[in-house]
Every structure is written in structure tokens, then in C-alpha cells.
C-alpha atoms as a PDB file:
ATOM      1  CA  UNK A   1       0.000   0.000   0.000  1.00  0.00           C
ATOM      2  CA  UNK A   2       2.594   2.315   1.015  1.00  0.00           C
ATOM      3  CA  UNK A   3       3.568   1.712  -3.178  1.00  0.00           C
ATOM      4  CA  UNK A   4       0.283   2.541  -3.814  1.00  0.00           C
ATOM      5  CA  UNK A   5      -0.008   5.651  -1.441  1.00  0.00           C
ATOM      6  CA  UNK A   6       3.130   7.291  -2.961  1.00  0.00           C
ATOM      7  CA  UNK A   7       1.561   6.872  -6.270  1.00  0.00           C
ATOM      8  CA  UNK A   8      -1.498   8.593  -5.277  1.00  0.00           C
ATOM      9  CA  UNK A   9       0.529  11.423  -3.464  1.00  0.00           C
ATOM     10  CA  UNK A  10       2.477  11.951  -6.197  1.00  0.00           C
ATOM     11  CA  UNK A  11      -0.450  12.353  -8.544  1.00  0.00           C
ATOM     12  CA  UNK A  12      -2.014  14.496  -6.033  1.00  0.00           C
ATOM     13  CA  UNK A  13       1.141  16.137  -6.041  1.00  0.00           C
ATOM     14  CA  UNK A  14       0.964  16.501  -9.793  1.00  0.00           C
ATOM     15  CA  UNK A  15      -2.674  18.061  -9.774  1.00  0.00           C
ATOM     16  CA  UNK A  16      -1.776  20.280  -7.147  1.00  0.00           C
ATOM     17  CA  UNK A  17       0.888  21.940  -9.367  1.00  0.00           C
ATOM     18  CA  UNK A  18      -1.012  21.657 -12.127  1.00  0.00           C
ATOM     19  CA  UNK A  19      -4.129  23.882 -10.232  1.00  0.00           C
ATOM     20  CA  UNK A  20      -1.165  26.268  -8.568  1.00  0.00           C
ATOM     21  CA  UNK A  21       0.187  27.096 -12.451  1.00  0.00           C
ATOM     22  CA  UNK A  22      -3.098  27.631 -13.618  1.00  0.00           C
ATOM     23  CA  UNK A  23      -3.850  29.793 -10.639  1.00  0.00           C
ATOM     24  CA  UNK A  24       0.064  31.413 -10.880  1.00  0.00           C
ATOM     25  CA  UNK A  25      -1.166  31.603 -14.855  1.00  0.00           C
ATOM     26  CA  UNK A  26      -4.579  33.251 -13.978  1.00  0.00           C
ATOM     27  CA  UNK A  27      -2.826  35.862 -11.372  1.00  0.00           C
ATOM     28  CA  UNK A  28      -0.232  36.930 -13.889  1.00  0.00           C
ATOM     29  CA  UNK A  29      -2.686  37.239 -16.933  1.00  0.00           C
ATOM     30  CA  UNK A  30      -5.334  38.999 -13.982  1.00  0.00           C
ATOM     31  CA  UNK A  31      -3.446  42.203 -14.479  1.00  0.00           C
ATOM     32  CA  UNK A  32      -3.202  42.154 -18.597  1.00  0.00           C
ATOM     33  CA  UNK A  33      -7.424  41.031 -18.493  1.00  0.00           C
ATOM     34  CA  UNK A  34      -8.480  44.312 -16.038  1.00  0.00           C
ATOM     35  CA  UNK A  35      -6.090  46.365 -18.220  1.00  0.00           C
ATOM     36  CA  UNK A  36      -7.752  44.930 -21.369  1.00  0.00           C
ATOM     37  CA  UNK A  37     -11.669  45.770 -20.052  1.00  0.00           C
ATOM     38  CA  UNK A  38     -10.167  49.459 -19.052  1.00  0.00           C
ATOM     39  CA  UNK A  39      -9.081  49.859 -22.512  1.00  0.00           C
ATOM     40  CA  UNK A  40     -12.521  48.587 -23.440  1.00  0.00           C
ATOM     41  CA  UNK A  41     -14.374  50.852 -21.446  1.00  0.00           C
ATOM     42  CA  UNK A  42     -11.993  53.802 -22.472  1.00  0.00           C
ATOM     43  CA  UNK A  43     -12.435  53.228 -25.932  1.00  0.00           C
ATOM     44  CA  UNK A  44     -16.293  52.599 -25.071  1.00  0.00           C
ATOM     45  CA  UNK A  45     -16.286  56.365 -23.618  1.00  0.00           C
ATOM     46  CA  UNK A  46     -13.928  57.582 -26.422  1.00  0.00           C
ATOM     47  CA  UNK A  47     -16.156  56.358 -29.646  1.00  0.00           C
ATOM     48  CA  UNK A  48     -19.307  57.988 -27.687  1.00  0.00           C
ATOM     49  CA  UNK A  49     -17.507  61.061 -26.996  1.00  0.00           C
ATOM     50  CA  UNK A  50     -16.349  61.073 -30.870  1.00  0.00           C
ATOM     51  CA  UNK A  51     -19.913  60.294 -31.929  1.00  0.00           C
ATOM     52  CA  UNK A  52     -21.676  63.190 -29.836  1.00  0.00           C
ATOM     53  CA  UNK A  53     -19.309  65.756 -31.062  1.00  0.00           C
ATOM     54  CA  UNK A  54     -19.917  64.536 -34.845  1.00  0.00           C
ATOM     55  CA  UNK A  55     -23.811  64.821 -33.668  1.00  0.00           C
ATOM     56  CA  UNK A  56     -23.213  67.982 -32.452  1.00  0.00           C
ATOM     57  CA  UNK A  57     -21.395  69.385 -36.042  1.00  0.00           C
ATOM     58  CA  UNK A  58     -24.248  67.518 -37.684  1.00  0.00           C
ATOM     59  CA  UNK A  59     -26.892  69.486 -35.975  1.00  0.00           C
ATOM     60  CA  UNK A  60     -24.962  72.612 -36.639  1.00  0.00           C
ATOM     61  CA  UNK A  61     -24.299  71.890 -40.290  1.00  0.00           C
ATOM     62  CA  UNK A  62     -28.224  71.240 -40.969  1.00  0.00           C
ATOM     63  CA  UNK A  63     -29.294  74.453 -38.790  1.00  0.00           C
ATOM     64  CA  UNK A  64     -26.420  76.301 -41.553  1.00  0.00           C
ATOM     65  CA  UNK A  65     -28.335  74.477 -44.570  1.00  0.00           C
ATOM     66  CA  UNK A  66     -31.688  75.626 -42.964  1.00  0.00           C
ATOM     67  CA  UNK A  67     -30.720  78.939 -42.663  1.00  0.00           C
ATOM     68  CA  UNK A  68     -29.489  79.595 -45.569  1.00  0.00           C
ATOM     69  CA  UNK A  69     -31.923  77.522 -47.536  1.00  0.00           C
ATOM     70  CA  UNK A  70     -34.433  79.913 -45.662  1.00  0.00           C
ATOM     71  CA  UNK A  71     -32.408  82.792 -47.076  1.00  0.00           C
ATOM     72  CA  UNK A  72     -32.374  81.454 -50.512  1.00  0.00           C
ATOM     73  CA  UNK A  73     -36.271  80.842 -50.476  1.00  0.00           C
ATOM     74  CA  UNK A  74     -37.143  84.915 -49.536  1.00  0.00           C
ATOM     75  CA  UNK A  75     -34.743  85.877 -52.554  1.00  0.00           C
ATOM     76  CA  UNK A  76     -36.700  83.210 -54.735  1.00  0.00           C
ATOM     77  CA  UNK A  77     -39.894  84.552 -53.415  1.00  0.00           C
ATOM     78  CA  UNK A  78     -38.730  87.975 -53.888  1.00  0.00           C
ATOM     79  CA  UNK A  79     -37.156  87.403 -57.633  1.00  0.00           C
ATOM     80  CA  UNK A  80     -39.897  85.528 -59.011  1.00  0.00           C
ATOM     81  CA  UNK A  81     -42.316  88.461 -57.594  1.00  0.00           C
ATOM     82  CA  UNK A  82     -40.819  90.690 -59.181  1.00  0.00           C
ATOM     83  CA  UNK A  83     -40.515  88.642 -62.546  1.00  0.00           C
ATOM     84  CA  UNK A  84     -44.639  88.825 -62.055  1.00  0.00           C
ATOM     85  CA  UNK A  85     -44.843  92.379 -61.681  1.00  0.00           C
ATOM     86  CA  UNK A  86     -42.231  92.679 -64.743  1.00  0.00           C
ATOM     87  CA  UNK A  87     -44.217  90.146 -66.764  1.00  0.00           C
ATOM     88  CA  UNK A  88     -47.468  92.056 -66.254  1.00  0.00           C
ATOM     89  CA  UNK A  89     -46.060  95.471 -67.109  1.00  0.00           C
ATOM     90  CA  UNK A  90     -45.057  93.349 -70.130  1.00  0.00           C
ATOM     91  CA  UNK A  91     -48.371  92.198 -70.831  1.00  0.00           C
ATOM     92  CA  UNK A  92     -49.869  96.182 -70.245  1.00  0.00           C
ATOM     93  CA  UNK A  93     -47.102  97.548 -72.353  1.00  0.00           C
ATOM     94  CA  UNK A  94     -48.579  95.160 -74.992  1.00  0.00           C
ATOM     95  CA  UNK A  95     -52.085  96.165 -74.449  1.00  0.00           C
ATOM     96  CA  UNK A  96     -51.271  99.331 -74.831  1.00  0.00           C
ATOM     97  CA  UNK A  97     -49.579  98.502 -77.955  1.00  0.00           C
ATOM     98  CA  UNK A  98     -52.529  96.683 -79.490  1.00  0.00           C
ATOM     99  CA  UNK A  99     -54.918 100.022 -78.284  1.00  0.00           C
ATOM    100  CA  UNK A 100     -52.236 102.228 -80.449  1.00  0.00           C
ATOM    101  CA  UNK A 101     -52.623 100.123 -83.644  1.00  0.00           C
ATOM    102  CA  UNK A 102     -56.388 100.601 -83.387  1.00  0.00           C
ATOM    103  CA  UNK A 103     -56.328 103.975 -82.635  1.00  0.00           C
ATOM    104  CA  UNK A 104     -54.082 104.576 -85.629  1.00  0.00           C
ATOM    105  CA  UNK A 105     -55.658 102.210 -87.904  1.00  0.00           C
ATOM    106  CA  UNK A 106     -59.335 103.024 -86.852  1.00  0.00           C
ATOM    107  CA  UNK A 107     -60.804 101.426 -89.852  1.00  0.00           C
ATOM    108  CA  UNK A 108     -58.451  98.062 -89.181  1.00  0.00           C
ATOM    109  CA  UNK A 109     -60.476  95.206 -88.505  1.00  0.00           C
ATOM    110  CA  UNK A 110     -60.258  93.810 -84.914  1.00  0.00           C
ATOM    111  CA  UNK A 111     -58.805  90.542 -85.547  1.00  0.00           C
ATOM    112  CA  UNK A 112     -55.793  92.022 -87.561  1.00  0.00           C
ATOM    113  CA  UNK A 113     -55.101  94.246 -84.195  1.00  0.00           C
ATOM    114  CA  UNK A 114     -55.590  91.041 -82.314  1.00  0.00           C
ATOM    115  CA  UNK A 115     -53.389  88.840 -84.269  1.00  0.00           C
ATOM    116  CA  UNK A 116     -50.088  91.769 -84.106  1.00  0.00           C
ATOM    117  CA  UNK A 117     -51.229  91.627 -79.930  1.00  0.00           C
ATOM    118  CA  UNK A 118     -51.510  87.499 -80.203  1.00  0.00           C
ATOM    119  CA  UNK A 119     -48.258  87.816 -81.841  1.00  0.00           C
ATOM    120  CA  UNK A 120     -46.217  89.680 -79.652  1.00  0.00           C
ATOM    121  CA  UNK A 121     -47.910  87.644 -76.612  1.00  0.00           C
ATOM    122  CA  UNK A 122     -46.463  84.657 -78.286  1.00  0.00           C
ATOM    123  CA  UNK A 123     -42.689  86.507 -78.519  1.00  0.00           C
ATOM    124  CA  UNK A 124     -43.003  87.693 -74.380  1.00  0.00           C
ATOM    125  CA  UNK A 125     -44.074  83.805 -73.671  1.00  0.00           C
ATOM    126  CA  UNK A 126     -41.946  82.317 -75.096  1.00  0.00           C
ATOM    127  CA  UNK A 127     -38.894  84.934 -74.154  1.00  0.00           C
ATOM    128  CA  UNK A 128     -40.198  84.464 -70.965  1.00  0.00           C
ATOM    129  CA  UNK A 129     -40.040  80.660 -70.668  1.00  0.00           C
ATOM    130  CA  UNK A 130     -36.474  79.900 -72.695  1.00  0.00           C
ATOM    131  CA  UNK A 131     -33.828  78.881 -70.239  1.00  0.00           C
ATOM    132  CA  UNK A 132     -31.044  78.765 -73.037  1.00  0.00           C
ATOM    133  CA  UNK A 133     -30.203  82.668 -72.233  1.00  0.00           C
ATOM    134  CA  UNK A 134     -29.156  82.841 -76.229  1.00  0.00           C
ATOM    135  CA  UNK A 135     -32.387  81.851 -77.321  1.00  0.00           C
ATOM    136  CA  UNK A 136     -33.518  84.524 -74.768  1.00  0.00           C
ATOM    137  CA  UNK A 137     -31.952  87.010 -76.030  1.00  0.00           C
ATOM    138  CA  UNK A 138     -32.945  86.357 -79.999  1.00  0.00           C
ATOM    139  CA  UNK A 139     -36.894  86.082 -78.533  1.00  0.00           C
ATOM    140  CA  UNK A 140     -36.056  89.461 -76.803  1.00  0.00           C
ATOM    141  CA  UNK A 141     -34.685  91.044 -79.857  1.00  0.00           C
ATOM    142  CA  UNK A 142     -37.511  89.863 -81.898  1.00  0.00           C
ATOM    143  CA  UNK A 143     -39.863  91.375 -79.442  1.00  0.00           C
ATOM    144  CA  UNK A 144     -38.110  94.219 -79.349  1.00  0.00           C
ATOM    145  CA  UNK A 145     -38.470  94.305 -83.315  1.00  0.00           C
ATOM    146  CA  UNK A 146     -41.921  94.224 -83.288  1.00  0.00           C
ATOM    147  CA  UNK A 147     -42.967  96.892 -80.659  1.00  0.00           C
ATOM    148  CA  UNK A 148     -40.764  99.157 -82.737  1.00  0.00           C
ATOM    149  CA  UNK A 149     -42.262  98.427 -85.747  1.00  0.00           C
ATOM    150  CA  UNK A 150     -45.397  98.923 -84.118  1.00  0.00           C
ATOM    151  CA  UNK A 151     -44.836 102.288 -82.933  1.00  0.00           C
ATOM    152  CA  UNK A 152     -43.191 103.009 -86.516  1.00  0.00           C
ATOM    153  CA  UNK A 153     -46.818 101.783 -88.263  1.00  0.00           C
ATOM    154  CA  UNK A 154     -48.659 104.118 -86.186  1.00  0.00           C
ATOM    155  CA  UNK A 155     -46.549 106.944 -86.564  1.00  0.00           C
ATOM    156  CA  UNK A 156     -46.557 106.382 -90.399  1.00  0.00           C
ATOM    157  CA  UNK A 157     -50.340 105.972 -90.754  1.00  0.00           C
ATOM    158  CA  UNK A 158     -51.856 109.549 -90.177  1.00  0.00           C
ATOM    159  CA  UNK A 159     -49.193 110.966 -93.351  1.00  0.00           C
ATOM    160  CA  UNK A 160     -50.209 108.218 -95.341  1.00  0.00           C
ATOM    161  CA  UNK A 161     -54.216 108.695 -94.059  1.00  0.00           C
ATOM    162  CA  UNK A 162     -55.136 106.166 -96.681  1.00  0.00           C
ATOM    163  CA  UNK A 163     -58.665 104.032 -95.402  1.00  0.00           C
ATOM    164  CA  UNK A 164     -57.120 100.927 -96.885  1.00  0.00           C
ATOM    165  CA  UNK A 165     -53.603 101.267 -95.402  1.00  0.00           C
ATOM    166  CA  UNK A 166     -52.143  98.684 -93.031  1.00  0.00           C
ATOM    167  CA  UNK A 167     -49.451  98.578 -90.561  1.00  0.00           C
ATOM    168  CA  UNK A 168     -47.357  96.995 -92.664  1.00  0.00           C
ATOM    169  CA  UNK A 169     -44.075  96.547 -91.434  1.00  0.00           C
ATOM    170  CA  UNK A 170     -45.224  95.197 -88.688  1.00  0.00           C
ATOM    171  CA  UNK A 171     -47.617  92.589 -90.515  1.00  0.00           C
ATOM    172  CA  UNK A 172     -44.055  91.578 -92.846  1.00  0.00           C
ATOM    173  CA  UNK A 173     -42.156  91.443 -89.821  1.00  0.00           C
ATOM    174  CA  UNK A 174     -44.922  88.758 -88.160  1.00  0.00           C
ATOM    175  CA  UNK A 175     -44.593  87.282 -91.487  1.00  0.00           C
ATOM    176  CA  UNK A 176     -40.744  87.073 -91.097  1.00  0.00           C
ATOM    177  CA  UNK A 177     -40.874  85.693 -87.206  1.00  0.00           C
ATOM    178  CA  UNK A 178     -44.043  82.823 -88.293  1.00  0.00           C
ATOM    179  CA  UNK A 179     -41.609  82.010 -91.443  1.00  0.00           C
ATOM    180  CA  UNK A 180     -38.478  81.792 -89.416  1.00  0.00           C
ATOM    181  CA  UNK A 181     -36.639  84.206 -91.900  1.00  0.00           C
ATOM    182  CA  UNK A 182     -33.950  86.424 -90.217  1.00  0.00           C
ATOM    183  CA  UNK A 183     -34.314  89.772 -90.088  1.00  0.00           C
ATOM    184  CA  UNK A 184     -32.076  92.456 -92.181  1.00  0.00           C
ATOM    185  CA  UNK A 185     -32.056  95.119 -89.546  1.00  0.00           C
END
């Protein structure tokens, strides 16, 4: 037995310094864990830190874009007013226009006085809606054209005083613009 007992001992013997290096193991690798679940919590604290300042410049950056998309909305508001008061000054102007042809050319039938108005309505449209700013300017040109020739028609008329007499130029230069032929002035 005592054969026996030694055997037993020393395999006692044998798990006992087997548990005191996995305790020796577990003390020295104690230290390197609590330092590891610091670093954890550290870096836990340092990504929410990072991610409340980026919240904060968010919030700033959108209350910039609001504000200044606010801005940009009264000058829109403001512009395209105006381009409604311009545009209807437009449209008077051209009334206006249309009551001097008749006046001139009181034995003109209406629909001749409102085809040179239908006309020139046509030119501010479409002046009005071209976003190509060349094309804008041509349409402009053209309706600049027209008013002048206009005006010229109704100045002519009372030295020609003829009852049969039309505004011409104005009537060839409709002609020109419905044709598409390009002006020689």
C-alpha cells in the first residue's frame, strides 16, 4: 500500500501543481485582463464622446443648410415676384400697344389688331419661358423688333391717311418671325 499511497501522493502532487500554475497563470494574466476591459471601457467612452461631437457638427451643419436655404427661399420669393410684376407690365405695355394700332388704324379690322397683340404675346411667352439665355436674347430682340415696328406703323399711318392702309411693317415682320426668316435690320 505504502507503493500505492506514494503513487497517489504523487499524482495528487501533480494536480496540485497543475491547479497552482493555472492559478500562478490566472494571477499573472489577472493584471493584462483588467487592463484589457479598461481599454474597453476607455475606448467605449472615447467612440461615444467622438460620436456626440460629430452629432453635435451635424446638428450645426443642418441648422447652416436651414438657414441659408431659408435665405435662398425669400430671394426666390422675392425674384420671381418681381418677374410677375415685370411680366405684367409686359403684358400692359402690350395692351397698350394693341390700343395704339387701333387707334391709328381706326378702320383696321379687330382681328388684324388682335393677331399683331396674339403675336407679340407669343414673342413675351416664349422669351419668358427659354432657359437657353441665347435663345432669350434672340426672342427678346424679336420682341423688341416688333414693338418698334409697331410704334413706326402708327406713326406712319396719319401721313399716309389712306382708309385701306395697313401697318405693314409690322404685318411683314410677323410674317418674317411665323416664317423663321432672319431679319435684315
Amino acid at each position: 500500500m505504502s507503493i500505492l499511497k506514494q503513487k497517489l501522493q504523487a499524482l495528487l502532487q501533480i494536480v496540485h501543481e497543475l491547479k497552482d500554475e493555472h492559478l500562478n497563470w490566472r494571477q499573472s494574466r489577472q493584471g493584462k485582463l483588467g487592463l484589457l476591459k479598461k481599454q474597453e471601457q476607455l475606448d467605449k467612452h472615447d467612440l461615444q464622446s467622438i460620436l456626440k461631437k460629430r452629432s453635435v457638427q451635424i446638428e450645426h451643419e443642418i441648422a447652416a443648410m436651414q438657414t441659408k436655404n431659408s435665405a435662398e427661399l425669400v430671394m426666390l420669393k422675392i425674384k420671381y415676384k418681381q418677374d410677375i410684376q415685370d411680366y405684367k407690365q409686359y403684358l400692359n405695355a402690350l395692351d397698350q400697344l394693341k390700343g395704339l394700332i387701333q387707334k391709328s388704324y381706326p378702320h383696321l379690322p379687330e382681328s388684324i389688331a388682335f393677331t399683331i397683340h396674339h403675336h407679340a404675346k407669343h414673342l413675351l411667352n416664349s422669351m419668358w419661358e427659354e432657359n437657353n439665355i441665347n435663345n432669350k436674347r434672340v426672342l427678346e430682340l424679336e420682341l423688341i423688333q416688333l414693338m418698334n415696328s409697331i410704334h413706326e406703323d402708327a406713326q406712319t399711318y396719319p401721313a399716309n391717311n389712306a382708309e385701306d392702309s395697313l401697318p405693314a411693317n409690322t404685318l411683314k415682320l410677323i410674317s418674317r418671325h411665323s416664317l423663321n426668316i432672319p431679319s435684315s435690320t
